[in-house]
N, C-alpha and C. Protein backbone atom coordinates (compact mmCIF):
# COMPACT_ATOMS: atom_id res chain seq x y z
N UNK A 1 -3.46 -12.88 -17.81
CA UNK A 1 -2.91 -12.02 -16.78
C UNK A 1 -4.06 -11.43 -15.96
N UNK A 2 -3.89 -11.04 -14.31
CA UNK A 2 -4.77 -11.00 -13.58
C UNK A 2 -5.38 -9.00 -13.86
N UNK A 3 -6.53 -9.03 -13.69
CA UNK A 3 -6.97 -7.44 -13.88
C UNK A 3 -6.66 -7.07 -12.37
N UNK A 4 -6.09 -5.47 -12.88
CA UNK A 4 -5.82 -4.82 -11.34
C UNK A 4 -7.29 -4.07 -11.08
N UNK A 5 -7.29 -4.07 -9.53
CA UNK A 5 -8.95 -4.07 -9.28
C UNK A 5 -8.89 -2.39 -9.37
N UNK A 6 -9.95 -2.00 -9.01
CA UNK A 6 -10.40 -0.35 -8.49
C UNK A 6 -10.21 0.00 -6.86
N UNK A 7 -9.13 0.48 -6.49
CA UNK A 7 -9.23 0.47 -5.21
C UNK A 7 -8.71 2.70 -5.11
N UNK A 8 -9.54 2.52 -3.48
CA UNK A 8 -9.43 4.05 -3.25
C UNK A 8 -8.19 4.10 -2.43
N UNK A 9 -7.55 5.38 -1.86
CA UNK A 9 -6.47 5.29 -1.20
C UNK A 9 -6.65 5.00 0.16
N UNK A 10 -8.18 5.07 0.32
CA UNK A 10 -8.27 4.51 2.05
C UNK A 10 -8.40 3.09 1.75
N UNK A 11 -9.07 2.41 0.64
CA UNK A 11 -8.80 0.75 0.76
C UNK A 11 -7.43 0.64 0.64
N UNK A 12 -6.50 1.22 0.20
CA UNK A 12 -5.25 0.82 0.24
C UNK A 12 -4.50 0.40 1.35
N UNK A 13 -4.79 1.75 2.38
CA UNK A 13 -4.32 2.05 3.65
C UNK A 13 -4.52 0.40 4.40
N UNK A 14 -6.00 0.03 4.45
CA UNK A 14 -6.46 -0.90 5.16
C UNK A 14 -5.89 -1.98 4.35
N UNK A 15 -5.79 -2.42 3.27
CA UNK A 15 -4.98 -3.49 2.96
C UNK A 15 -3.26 -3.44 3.70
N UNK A 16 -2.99 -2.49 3.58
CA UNK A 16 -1.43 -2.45 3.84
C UNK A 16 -1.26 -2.38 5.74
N UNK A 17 -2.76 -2.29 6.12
CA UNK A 17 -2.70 -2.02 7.80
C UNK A 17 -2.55 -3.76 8.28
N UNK A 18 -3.19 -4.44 7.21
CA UNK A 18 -3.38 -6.10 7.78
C UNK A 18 -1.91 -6.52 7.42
N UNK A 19 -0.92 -6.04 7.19
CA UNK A 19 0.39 -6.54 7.00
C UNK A 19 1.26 -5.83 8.13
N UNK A 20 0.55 -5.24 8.97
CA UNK A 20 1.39 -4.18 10.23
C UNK A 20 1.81 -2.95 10.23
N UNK A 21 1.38 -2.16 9.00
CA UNK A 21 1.28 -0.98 8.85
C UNK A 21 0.64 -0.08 9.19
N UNK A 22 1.21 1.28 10.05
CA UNK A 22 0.52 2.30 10.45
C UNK A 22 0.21 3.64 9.90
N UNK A 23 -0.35 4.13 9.88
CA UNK A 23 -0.27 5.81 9.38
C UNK A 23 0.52 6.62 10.75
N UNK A 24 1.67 6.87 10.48
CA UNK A 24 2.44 8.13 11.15
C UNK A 24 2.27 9.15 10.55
N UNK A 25 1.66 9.93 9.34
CA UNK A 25 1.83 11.51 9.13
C UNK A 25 0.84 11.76 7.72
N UNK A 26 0.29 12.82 7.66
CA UNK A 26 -0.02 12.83 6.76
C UNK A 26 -0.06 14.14 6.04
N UNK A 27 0.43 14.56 4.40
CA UNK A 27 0.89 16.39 3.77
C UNK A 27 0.12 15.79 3.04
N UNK A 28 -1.16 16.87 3.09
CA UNK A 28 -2.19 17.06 2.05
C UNK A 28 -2.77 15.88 1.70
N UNK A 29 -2.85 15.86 0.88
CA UNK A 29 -3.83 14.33 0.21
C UNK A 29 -2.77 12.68 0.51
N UNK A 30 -1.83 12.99 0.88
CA UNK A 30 -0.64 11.98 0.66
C UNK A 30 -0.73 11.62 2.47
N UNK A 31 -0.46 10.07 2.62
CA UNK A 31 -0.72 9.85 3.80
C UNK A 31 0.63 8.34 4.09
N UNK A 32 1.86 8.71 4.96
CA UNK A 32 2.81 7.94 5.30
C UNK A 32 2.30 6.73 6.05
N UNK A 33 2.94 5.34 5.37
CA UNK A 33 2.50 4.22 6.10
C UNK A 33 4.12 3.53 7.04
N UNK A 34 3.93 3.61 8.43
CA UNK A 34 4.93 2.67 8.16
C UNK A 34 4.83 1.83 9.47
N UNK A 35 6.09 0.71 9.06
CA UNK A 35 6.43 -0.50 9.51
C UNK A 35 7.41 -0.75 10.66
N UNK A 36 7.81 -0.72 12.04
CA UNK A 36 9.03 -0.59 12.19
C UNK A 36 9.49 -2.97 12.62
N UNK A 37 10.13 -3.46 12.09
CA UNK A 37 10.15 -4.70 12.72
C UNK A 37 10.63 -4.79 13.94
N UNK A 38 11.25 -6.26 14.15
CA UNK A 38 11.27 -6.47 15.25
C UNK A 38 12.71 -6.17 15.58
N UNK A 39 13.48 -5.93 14.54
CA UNK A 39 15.13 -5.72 14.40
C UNK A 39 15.47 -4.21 14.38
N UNK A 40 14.47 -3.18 14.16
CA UNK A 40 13.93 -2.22 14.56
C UNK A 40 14.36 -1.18 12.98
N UNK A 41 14.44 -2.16 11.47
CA UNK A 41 14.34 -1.94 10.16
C UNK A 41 12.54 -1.28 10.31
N UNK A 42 12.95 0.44 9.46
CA UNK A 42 11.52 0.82 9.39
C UNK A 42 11.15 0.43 8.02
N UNK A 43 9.60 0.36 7.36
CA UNK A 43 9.54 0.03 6.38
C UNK A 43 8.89 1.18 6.23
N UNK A 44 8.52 2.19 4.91
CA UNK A 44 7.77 3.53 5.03
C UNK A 44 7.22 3.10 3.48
N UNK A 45 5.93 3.26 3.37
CA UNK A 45 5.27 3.73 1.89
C UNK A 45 4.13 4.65 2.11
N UNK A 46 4.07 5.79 0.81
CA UNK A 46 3.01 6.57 0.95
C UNK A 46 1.74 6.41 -0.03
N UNK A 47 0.99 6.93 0.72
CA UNK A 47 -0.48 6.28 -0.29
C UNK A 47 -1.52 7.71 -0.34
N UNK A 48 -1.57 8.19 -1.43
CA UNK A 48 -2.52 9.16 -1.78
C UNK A 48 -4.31 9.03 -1.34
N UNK A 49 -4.58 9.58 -0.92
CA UNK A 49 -5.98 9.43 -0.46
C UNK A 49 -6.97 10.04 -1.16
N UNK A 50 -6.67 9.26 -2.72
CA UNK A 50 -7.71 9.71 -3.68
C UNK A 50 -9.13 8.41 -3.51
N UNK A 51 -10.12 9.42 -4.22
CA UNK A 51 -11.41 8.07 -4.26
C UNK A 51 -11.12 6.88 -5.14
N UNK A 52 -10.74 7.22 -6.56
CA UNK A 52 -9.96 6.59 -6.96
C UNK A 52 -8.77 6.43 -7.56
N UNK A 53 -7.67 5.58 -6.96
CA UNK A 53 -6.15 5.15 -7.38
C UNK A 53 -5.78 5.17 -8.74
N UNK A 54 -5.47 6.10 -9.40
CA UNK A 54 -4.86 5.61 -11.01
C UNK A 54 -3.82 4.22 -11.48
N UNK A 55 -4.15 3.59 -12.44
CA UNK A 55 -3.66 2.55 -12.89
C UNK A 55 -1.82 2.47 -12.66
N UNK A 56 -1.77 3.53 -13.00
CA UNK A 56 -0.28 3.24 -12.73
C UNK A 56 -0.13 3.79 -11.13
N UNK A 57 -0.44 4.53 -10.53
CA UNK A 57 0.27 4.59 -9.76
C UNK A 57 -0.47 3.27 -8.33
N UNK A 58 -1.63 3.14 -8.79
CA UNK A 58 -1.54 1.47 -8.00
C UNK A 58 -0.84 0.16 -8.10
N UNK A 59 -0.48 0.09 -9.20
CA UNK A 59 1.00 -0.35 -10.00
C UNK A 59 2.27 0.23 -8.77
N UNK A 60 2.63 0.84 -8.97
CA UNK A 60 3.81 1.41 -8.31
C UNK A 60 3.83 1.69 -6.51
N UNK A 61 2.49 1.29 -5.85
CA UNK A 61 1.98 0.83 -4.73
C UNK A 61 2.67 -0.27 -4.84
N UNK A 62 2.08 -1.11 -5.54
CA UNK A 62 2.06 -2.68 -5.59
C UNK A 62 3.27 -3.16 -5.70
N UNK A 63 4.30 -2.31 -6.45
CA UNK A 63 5.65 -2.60 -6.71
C UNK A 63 6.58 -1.77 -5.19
N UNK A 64 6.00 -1.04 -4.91
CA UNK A 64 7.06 -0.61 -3.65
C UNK A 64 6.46 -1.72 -2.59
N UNK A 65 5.63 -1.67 -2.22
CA UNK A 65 4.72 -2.78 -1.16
C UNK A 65 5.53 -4.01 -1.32
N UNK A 66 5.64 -4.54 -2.68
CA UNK A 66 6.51 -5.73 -2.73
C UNK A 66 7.42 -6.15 -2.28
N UNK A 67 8.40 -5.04 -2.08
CA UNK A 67 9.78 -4.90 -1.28
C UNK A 67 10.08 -5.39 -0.28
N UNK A 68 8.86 -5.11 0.60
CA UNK A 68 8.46 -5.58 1.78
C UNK A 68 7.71 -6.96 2.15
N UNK A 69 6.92 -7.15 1.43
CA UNK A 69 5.77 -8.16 1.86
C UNK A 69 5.41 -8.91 0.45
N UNK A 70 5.97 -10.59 0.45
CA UNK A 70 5.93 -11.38 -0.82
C UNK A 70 4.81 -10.64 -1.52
N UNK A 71 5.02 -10.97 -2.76
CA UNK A 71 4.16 -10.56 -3.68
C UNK A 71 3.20 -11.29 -4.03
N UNK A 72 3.46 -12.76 -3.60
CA UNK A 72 1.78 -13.72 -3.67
C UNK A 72 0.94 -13.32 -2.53
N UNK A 73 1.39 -12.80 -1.48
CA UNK A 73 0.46 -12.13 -0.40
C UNK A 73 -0.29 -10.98 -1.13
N UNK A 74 0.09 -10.07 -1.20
CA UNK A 74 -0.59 -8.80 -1.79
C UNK A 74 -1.25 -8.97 -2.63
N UNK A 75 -1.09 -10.10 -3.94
CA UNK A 75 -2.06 -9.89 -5.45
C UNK A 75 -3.51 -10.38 -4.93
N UNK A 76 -3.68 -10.81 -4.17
CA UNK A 76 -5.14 -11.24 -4.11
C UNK A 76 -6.03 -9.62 -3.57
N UNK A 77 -5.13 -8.82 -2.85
CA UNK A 77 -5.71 -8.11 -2.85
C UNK A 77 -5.83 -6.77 -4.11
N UNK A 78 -4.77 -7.13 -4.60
CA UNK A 78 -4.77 -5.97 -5.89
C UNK A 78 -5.19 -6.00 -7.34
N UNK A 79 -5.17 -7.60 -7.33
CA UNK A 79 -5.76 -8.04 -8.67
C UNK A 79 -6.78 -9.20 -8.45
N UNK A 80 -7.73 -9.34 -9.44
CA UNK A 80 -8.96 -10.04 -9.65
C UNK A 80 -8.29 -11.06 -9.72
């Protein structure tokens, strides 16, 4: 099974920006990403802007992110 890497909440941001995601808002350390398509479905996830991401809750990034955007796209960036 693949190791989940070390990522901060601003590498997060920028991974999730190359899939068409923006920052609209941000309360305290917590910073809103979102998506609107072309059918005008918004997509919204939030990403903490710690140095570094705890195991689970980069996990639970990875699992809301999924929702949205296949999940063989994303693992290269989240796991080794």
């Amino acid at each position: 099974m693949p190791k989940l890497r070390v990522l901060s909440g601003r590498e997060v941001i920028k991974i999730l920006s190359k899939f068409g995601f923006e920052v609209v808002s941000q309360k305290g350390s917590h910073v809103k990403l979102r998506r609107v398509l072309p059918d005008g479905t918004k997509q919204t996830l939030t990403v903490p802007l710690h140095e570094e991401l705890d195991k689970g809750t980069l996990k639970a990034i990875f699992k809301q992110a999924s929702r949205y955007i296949p999940e063989e796209e994303l693992k290269q960036y989240f796991y080794r």
